[in-house]
N, C-alpha and C. Protein backbone atom coordinates (compact mmCIF):
# COMPACT_ATOMS: atom_id res chain seq x y z
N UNK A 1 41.19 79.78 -175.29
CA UNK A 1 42.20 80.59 -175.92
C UNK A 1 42.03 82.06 -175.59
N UNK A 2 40.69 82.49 -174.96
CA UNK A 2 40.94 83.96 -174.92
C UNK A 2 41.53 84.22 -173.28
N UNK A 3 41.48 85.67 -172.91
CA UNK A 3 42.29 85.24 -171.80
C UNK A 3 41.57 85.26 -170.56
N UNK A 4 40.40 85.16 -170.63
CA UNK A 4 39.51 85.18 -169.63
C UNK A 4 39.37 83.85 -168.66
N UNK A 5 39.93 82.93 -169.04
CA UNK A 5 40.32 81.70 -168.36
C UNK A 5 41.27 81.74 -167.36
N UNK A 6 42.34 82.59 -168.13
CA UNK A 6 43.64 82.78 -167.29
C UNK A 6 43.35 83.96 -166.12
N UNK A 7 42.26 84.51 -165.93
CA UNK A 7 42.14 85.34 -164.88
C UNK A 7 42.12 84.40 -162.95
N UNK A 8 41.57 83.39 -163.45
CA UNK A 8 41.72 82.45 -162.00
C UNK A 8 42.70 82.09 -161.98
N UNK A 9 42.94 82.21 -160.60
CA UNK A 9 43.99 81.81 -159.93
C UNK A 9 44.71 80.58 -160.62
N UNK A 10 45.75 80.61 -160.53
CA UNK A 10 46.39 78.96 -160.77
C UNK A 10 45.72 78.20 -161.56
N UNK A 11 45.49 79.09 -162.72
CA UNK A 11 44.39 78.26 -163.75
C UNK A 11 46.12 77.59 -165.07
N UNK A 12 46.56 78.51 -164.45
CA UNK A 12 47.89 77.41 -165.47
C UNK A 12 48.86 75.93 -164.54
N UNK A 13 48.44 75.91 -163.81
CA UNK A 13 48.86 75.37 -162.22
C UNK A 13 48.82 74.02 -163.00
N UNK A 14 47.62 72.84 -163.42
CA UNK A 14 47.76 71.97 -164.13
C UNK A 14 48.75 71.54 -164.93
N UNK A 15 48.48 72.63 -166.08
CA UNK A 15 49.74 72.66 -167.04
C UNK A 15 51.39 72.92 -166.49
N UNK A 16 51.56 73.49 -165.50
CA UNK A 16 52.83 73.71 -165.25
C UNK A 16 53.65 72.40 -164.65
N UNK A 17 51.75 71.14 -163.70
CA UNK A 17 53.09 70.04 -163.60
C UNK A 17 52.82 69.24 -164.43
N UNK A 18 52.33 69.49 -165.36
CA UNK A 18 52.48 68.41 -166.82
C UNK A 18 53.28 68.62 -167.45
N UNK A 19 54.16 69.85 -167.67
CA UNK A 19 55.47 69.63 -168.36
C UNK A 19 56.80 70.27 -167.39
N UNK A 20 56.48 70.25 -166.20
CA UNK A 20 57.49 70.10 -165.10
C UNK A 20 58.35 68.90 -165.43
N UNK A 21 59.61 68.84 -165.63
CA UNK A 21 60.66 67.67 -165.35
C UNK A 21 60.60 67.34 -166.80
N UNK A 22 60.05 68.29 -168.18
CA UNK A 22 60.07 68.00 -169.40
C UNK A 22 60.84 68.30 -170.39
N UNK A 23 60.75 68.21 -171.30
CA UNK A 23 61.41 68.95 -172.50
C UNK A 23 60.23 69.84 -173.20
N UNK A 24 59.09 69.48 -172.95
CA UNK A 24 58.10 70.18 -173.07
C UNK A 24 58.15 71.87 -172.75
N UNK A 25 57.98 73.20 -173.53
CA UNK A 25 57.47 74.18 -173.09
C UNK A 25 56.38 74.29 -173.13
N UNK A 26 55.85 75.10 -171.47
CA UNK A 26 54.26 75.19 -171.40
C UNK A 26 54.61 76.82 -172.06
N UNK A 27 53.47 77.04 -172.99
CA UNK A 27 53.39 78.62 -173.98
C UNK A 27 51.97 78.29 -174.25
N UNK A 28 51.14 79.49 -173.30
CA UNK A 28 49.72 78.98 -172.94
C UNK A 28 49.35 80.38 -174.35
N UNK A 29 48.31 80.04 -174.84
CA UNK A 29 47.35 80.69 -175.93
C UNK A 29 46.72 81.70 -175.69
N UNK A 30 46.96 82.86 -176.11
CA UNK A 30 45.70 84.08 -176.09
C UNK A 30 45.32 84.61 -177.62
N UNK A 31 44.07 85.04 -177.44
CA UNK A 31 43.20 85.88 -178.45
C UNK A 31 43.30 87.32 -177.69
N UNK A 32 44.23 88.34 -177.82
CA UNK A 32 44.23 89.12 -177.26
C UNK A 32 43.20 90.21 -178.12
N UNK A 33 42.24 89.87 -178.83
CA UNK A 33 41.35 90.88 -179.64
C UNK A 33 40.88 91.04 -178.74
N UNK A 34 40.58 93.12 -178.79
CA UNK A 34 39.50 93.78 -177.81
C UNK A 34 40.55 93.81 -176.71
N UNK A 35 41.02 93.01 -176.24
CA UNK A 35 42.00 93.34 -174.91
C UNK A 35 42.56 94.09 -174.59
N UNK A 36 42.62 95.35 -173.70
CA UNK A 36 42.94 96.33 -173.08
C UNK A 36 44.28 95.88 -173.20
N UNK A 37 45.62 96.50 -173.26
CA UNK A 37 46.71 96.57 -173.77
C UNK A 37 47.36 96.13 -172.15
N UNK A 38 47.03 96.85 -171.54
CA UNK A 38 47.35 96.95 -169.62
C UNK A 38 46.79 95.37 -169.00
N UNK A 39 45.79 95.28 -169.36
CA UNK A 39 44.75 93.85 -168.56
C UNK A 39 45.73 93.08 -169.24
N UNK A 40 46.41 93.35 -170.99
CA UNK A 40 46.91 92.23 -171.23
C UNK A 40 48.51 91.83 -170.73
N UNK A 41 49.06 92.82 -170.67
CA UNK A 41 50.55 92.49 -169.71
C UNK A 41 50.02 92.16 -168.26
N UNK A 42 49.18 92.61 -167.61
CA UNK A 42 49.47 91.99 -166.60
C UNK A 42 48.66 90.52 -166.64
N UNK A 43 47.89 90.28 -167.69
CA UNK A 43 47.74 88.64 -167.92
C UNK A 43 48.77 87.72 -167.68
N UNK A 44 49.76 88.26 -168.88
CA UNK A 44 51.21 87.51 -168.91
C UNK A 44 51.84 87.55 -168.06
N UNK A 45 52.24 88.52 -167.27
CA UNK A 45 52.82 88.73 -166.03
C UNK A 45 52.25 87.75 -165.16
N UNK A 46 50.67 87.44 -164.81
CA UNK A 46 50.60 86.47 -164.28
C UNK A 46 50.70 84.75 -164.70
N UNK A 47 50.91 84.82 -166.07
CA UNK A 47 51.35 83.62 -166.41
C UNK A 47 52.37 83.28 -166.30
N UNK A 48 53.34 84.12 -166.31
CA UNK A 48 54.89 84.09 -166.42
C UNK A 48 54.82 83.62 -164.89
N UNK A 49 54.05 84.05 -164.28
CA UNK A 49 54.38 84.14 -162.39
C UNK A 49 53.68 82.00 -162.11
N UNK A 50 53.07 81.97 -163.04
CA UNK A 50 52.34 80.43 -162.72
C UNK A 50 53.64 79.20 -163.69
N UNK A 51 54.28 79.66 -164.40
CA UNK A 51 55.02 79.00 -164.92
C UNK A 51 55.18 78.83 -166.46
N UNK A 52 54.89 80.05 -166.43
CA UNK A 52 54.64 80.01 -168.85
C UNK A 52 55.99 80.47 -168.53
N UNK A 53 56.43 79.74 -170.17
CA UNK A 53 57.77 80.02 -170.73
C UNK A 53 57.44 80.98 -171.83
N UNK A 54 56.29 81.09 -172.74
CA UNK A 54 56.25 81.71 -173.31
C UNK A 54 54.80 82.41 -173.75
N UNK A 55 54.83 82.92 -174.80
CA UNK A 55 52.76 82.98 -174.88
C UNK A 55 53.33 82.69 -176.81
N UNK A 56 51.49 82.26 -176.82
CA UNK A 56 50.92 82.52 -178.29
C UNK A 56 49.97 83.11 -178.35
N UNK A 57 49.73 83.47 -179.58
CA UNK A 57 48.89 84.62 -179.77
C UNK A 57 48.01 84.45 -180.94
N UNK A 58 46.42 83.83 -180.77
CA UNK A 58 46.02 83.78 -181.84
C UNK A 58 45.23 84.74 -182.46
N UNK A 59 45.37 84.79 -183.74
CA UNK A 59 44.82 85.57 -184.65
C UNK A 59 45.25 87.07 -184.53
N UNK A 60 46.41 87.02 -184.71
CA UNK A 60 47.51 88.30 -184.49
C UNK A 60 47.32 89.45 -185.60
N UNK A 61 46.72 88.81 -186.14
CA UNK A 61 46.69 90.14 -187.60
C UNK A 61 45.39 91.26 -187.13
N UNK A 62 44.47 90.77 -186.53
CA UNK A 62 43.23 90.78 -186.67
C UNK A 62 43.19 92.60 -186.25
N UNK A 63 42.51 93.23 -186.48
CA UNK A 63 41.42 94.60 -186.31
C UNK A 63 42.42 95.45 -185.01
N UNK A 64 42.70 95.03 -183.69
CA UNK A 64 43.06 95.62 -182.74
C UNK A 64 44.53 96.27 -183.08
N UNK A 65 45.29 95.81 -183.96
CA UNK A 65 46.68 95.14 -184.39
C UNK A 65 47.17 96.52 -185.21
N UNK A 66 46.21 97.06 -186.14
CA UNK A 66 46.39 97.45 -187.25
C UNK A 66 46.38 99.26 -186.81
N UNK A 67 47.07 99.96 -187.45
CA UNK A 67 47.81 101.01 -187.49
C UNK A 67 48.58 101.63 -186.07
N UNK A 68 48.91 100.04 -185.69
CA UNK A 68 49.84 100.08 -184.46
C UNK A 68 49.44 100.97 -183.08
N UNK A 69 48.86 100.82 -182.34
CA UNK A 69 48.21 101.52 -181.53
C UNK A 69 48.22 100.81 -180.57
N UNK A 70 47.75 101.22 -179.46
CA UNK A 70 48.27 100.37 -177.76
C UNK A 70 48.32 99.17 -178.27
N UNK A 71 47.42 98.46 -178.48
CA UNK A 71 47.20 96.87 -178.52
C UNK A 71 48.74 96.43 -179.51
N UNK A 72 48.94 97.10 -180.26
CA UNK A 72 50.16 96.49 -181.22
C UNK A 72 51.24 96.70 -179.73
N UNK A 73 51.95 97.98 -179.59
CA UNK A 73 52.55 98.23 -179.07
C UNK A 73 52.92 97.33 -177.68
N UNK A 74 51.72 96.46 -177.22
CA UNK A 74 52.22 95.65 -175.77
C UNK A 74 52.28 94.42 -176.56
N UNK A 75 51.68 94.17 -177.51
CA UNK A 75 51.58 92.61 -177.92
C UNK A 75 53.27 92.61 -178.80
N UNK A 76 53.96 93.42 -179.41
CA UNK A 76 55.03 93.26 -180.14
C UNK A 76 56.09 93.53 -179.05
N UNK A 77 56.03 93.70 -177.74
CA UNK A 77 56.96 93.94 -176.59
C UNK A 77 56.61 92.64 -175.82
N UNK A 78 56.11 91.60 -176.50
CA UNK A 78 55.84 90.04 -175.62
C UNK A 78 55.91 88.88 -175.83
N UNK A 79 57.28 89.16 -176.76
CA UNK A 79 57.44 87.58 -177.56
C UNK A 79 58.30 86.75 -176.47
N UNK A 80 58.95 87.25 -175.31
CA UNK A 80 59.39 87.14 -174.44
C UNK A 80 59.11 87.31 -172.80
N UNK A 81 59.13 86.59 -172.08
CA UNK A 81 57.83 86.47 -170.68
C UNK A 81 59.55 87.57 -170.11
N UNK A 82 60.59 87.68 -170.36
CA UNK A 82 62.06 88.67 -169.61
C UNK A 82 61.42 90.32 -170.30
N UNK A 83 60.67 90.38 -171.05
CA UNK A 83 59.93 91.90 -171.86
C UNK A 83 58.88 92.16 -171.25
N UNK A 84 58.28 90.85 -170.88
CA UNK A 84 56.86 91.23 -169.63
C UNK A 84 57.46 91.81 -167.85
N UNK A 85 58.76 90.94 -167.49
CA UNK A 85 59.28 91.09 -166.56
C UNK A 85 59.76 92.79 -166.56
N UNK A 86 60.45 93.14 -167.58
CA UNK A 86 60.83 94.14 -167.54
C UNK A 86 59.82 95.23 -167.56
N UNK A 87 58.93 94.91 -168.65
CA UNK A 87 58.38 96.27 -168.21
C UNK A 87 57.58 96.54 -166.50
N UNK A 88 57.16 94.95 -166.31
CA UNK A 88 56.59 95.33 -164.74
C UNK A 88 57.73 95.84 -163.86
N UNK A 89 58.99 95.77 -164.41
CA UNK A 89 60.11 96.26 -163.13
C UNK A 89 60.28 97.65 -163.32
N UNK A 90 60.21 98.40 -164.37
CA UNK A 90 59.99 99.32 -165.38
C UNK A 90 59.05 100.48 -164.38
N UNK A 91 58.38 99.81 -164.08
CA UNK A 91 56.60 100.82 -163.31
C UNK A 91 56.07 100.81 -164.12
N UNK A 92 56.07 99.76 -165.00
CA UNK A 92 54.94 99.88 -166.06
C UNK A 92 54.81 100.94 -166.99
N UNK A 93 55.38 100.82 -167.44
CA UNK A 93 55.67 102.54 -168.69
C UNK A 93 54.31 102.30 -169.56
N UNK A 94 53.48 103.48 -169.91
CA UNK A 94 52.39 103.20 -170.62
C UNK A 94 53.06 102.58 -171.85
N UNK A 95 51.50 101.95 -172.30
CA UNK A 95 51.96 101.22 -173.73
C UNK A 95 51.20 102.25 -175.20
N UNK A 96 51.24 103.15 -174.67
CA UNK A 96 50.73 104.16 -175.96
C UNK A 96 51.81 104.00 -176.90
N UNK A 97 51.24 104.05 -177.96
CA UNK A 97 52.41 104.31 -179.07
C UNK A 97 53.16 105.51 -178.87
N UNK A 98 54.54 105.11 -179.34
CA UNK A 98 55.29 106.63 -179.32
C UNK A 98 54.76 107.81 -180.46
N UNK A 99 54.56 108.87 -180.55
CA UNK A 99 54.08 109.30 -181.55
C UNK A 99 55.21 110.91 -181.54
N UNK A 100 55.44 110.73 -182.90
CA UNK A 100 56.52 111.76 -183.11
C UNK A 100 56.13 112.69 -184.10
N UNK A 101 55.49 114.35 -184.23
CA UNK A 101 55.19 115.13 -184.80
C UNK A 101 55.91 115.32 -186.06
N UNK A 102 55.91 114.91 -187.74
CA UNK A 102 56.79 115.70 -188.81
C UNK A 102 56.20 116.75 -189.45
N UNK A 103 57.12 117.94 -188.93
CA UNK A 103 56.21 119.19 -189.35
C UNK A 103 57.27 119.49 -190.87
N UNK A 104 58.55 118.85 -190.98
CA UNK A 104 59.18 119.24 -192.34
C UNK A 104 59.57 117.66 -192.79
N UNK A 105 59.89 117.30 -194.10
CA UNK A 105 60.71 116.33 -195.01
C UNK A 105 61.21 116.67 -195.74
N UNK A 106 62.55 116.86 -195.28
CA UNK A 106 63.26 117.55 -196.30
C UNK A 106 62.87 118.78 -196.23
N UNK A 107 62.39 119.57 -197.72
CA UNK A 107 62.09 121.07 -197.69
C UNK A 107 60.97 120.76 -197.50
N UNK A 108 59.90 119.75 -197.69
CA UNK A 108 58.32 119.96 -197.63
C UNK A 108 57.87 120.35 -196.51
N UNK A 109 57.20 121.39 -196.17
CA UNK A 109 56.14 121.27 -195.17
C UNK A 109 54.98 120.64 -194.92
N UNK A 110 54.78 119.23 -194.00
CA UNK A 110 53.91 118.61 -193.47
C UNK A 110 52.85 118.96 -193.34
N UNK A 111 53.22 120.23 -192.96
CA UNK A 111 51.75 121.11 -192.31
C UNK A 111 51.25 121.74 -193.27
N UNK A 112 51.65 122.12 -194.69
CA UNK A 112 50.92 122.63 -195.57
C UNK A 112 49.65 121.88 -195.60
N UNK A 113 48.24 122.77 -195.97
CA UNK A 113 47.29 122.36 -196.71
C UNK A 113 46.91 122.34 -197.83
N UNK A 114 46.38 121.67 -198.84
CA UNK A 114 46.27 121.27 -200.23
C UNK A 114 45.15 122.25 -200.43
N UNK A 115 44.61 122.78 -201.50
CA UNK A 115 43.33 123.49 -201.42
C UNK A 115 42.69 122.43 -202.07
N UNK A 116 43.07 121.12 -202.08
CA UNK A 116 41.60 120.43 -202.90
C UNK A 116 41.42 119.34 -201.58
């Protein structure tokens, strides 16, 4: 399940003619924890290229996930192997989070400091 399997070649090659001529979708498994956000699209990219229809993703909540940061940002752009396609047609747009400065809300200033 992690994706270190899927780094060899035609390691989905099996699976693709076992549900060749099926009703079967092959949607091969990753643990993308710890996974470099980049190593992990172009994982998929190469699965998509061996014959995945789709991916899963186990243990999605977990540590990497949480206050949305690269790892959220490529894994929530990949519920679809046409979102992996695109961004490789794309040039690969980094997967940093977008991050947008609020210096006012409303009348508040953001940037004030509290003295406590």
């Amino acid at each position: 399940m992690t994706a270190l399997p899927w780094e060899i070649p035609n390691s989905l090659g099996p699976y693709a003619n076992l549900t060749s001529d099926t009703n079967c979708q092959l949607v091969p498994c990753l643990d993308h924890a710890g996974m470099n956000p980049t190593i992990l699209r172009h994982t998929a990219d190469r699965l998509a290229n061996q014959g995945a229809e789709g991916l899963f993703f186990w243990n999605g909540m977990v540590e990497p996930l949480v206050h949305y940061g690269p790892a959220w940002t490529a894994v929530r752009e990949m519920g679809h192997i046409n979102e992996i396609i695109s961004w490789k047609n794309a040039g690969e747009p980094s997967l940093e989070p977008p991050v947008i400065d609020i210096d006012m809300l409303g009348d508040w200033p953001t940037r004030y400091v509290t003295p406590a």
